[in-house]
C-alpha atoms as a PDB file:
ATOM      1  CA  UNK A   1       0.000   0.000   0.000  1.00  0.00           C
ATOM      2  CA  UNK A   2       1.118   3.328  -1.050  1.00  0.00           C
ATOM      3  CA  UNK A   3       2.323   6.054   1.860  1.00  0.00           C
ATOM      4  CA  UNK A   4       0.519   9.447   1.821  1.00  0.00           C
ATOM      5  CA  UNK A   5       2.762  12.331   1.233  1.00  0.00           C
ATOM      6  CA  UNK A   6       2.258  15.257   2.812  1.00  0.00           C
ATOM      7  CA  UNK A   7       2.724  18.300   0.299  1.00  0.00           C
ATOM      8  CA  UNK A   8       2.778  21.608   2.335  1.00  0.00           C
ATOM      9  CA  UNK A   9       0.495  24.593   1.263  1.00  0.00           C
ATOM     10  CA  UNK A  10       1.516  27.560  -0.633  1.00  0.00           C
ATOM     11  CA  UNK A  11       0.585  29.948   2.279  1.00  0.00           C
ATOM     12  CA  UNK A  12       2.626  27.643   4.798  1.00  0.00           C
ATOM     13  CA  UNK A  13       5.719  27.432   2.594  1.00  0.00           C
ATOM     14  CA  UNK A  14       5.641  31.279   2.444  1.00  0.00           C
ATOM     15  CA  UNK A  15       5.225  31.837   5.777  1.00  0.00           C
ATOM     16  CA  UNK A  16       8.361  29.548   6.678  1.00  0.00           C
ATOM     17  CA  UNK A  17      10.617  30.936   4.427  1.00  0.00           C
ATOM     18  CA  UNK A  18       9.588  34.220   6.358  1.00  0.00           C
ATOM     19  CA  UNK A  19      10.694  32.893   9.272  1.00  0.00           C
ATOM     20  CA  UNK A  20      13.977  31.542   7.892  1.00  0.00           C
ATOM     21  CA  UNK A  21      14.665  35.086   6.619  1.00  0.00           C
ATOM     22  CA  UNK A  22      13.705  36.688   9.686  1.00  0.00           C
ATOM     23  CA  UNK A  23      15.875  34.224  11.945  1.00  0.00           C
ATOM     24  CA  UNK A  24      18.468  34.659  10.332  1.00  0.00           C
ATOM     25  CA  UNK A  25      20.209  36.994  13.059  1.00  0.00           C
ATOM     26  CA  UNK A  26      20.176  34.228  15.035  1.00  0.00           C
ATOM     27  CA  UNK A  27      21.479  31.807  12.662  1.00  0.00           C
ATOM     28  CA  UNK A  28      24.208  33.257  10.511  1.00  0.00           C
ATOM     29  CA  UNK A  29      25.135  31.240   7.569  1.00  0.00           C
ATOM     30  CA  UNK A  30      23.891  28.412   8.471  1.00  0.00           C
ATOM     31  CA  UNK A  31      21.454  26.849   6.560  1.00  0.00           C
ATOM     32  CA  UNK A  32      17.833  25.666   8.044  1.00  0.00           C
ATOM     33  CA  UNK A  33      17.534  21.860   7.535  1.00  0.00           C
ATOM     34  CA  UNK A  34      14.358  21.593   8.834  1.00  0.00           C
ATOM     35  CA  UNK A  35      11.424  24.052  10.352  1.00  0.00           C
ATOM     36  CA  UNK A  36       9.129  22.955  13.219  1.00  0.00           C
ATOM     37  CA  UNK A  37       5.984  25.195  14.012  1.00  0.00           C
ATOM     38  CA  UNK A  38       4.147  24.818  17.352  1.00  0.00           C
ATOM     39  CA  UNK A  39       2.860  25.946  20.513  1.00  0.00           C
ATOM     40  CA  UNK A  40       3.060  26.158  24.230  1.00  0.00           C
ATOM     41  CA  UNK A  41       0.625  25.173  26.856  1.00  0.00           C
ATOM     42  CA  UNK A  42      -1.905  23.092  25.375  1.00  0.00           C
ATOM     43  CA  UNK A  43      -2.222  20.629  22.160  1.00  0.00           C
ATOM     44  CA  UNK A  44      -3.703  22.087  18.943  1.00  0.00           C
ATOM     45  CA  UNK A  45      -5.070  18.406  18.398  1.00  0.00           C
ATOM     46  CA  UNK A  46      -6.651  18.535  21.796  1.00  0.00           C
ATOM     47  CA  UNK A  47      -8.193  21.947  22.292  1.00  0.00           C
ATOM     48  CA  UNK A  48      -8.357  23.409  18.534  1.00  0.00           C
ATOM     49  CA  UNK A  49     -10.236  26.061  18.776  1.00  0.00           C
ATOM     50  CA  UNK A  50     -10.608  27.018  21.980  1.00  0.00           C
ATOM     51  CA  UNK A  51      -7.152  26.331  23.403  1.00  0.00           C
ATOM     52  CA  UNK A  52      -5.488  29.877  22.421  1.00  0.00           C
ATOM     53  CA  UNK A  53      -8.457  31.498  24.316  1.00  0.00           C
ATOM     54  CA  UNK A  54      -8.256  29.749  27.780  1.00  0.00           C
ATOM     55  CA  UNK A  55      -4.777  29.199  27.920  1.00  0.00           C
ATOM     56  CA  UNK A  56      -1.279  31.623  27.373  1.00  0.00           C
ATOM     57  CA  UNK A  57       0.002  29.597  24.508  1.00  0.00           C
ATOM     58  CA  UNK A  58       2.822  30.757  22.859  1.00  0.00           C
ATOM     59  CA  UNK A  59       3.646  30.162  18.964  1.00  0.00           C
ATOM     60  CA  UNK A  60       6.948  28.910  18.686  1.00  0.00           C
ATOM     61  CA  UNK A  61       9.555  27.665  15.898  1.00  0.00           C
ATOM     62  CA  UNK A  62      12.238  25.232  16.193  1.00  0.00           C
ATOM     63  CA  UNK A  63      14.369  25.461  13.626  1.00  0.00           C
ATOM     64  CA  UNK A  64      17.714  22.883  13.291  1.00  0.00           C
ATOM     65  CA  UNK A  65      20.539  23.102  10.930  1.00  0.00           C
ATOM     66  CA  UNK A  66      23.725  21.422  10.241  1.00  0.00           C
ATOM     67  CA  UNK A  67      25.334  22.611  13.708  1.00  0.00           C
ATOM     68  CA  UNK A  68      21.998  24.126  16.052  1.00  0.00           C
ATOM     69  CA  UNK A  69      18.870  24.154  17.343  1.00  0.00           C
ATOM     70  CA  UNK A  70      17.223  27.441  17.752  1.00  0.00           C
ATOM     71  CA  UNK A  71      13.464  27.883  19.037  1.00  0.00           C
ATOM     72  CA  UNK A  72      12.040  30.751  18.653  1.00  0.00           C
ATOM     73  CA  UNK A  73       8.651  33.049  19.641  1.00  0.00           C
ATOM     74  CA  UNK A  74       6.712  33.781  16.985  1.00  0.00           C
ATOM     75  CA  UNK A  75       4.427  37.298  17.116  1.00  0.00           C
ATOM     76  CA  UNK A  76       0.997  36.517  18.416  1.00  0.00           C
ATOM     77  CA  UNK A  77      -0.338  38.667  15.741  1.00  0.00           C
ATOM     78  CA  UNK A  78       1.892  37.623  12.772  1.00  0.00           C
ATOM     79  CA  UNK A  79       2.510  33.747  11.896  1.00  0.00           C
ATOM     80  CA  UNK A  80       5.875  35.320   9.612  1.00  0.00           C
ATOM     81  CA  UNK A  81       6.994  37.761  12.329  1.00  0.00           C
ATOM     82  CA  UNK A  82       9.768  36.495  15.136  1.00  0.00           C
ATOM     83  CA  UNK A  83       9.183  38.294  18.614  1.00  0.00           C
ATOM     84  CA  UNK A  84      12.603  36.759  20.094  1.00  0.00           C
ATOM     85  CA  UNK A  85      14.916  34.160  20.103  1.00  0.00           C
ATOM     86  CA  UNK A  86      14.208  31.839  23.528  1.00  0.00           C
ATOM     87  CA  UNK A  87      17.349  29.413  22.837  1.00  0.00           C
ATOM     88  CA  UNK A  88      19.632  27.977  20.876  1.00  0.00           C
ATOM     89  CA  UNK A  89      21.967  24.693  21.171  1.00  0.00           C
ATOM     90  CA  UNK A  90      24.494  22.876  19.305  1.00  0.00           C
ATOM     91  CA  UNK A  91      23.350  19.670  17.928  1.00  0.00           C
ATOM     92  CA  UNK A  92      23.438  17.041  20.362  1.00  0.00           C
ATOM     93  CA  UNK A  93      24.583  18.602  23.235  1.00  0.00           C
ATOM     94  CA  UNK A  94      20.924  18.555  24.950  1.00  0.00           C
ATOM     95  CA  UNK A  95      18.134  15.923  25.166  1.00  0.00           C
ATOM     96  CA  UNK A  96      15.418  16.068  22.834  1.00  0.00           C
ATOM     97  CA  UNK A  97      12.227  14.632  23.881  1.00  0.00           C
ATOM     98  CA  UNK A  98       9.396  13.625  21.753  1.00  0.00           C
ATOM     99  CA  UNK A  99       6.184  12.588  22.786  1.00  0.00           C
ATOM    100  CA  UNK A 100       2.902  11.542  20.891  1.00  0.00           C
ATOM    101  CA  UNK A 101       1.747  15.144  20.780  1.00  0.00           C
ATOM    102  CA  UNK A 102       4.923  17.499  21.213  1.00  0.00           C
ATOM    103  CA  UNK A 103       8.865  18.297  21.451  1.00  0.00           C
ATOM    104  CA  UNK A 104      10.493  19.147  24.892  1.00  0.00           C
ATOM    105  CA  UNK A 105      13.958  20.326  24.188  1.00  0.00           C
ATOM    106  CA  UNK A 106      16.206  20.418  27.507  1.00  0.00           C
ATOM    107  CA  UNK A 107      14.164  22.073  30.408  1.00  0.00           C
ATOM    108  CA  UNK A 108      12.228  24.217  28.399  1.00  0.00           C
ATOM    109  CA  UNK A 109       8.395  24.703  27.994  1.00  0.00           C
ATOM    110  CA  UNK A 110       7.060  21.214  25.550  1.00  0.00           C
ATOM    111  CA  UNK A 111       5.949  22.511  22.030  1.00  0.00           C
ATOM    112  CA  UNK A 112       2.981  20.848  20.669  1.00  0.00           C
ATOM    113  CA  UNK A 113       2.523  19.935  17.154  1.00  0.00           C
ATOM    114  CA  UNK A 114      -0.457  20.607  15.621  1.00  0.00           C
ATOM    115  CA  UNK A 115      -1.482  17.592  13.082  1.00  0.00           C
ATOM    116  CA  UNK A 116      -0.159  18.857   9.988  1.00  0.00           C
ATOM    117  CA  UNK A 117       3.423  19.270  11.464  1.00  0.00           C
ATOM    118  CA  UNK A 118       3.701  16.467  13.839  1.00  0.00           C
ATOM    119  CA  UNK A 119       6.374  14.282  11.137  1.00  0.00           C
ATOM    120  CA  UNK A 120       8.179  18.103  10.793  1.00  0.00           C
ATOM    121  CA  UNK A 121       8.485  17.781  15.019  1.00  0.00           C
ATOM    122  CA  UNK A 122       9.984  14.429  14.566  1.00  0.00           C
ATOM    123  CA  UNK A 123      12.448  15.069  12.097  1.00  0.00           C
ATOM    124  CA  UNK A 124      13.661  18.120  13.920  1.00  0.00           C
ATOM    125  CA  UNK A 125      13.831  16.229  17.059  1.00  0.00           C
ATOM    126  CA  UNK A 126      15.808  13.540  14.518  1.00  0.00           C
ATOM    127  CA  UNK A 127      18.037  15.366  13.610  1.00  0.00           C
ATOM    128  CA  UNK A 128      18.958  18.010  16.604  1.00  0.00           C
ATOM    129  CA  UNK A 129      19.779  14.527  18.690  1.00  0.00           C
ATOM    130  CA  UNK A 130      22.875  13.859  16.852  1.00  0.00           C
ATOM    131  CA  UNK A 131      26.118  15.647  17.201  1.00  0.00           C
ATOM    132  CA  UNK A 132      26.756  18.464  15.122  1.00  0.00           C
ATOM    133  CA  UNK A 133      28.975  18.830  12.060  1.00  0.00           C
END
C-alpha cells in the first residue's frame, strides 16, 4: 500500500521561508535543515479552537541546521513575524524529547505539534539529537 505524502500549502511554505529570513540573526550562515511550528501550553489536536483562548500559549519555531537548534517566539499577531529568540543549542549537546503530541527540548516549555506538522516535530527532534557537524 502506497504512503501518503504530505505536500505543504503555498501559504505555509511562504510563511516559513519568512521565518527563515527573519531568523536569520540568530542563525548566521547556516542553513535551516528543517522548520518545526508549534505551541506552548496546550495541544492544537486537543483543544483546537478554543485552546489559544483559555490558555497563554505561545507560537513557537524550532528550527535545526547542520550545527543548532534554535526555538524561537513567533508574534501573536503575525505567523511570519519572530518576537525573540528563547534558545539555541548545538546539535546534540541537549536531550530532545518527543512525545505523541509534542517536542520538549532540555528544560524548556514542551511545544505541541499541531497535526499537519507532527512528522516536521519528529524530524527536527531527529536530527537536533545527533552531534553536530
Amino acid at each position: 500500500m502506497e504512503q501518503l505524502v504530505r505536500v505543504p500549502s503555498d501559504k505555509r511554505m511562504r510563511i516559513e521561508r519568512k521565518l527563515v529570513e527573519k531568523a536569520r540573526e540568530y542563525l548566521g550562515d547556516e542553513e535551516v535543515l528543517r522548520l518545526f511550528r508549534g505551541q506552548t501550553s496546550v495541544s492544537p489536536l486537543l483543544l483546537p479552537l478554543i485552546g489559544p483562548l483559555l490558555f497563554p500559549v505561545k507560537l513557537r519555531a524550532v528550527m535545526v541546521t547542520e550545527r543548532s537548534i534554535v526555538t524561537l517566539q513567533q508574534s501573536r499577531w503575525s505567523q511570519s513575524t519572530i518576537a525573540r529568540l528563547v534558545s539555541r543549542h548545538e546539535c546534540g549537546s541537549v536531550t530532545v524529547e518527543v512525545t505523541r503530541l509534542g517536542l520538549k527540548i532540555d528544560g524548556e516549555e514542551k511545544i505541541f505539534a499541531a497535526l499537519s506538522t507532527l512528522e516536521d516535530m519528529k524530524e527536527v527532534a531527529r536530527l537536533a539529537s545527533r552531534a553536530a557537524a
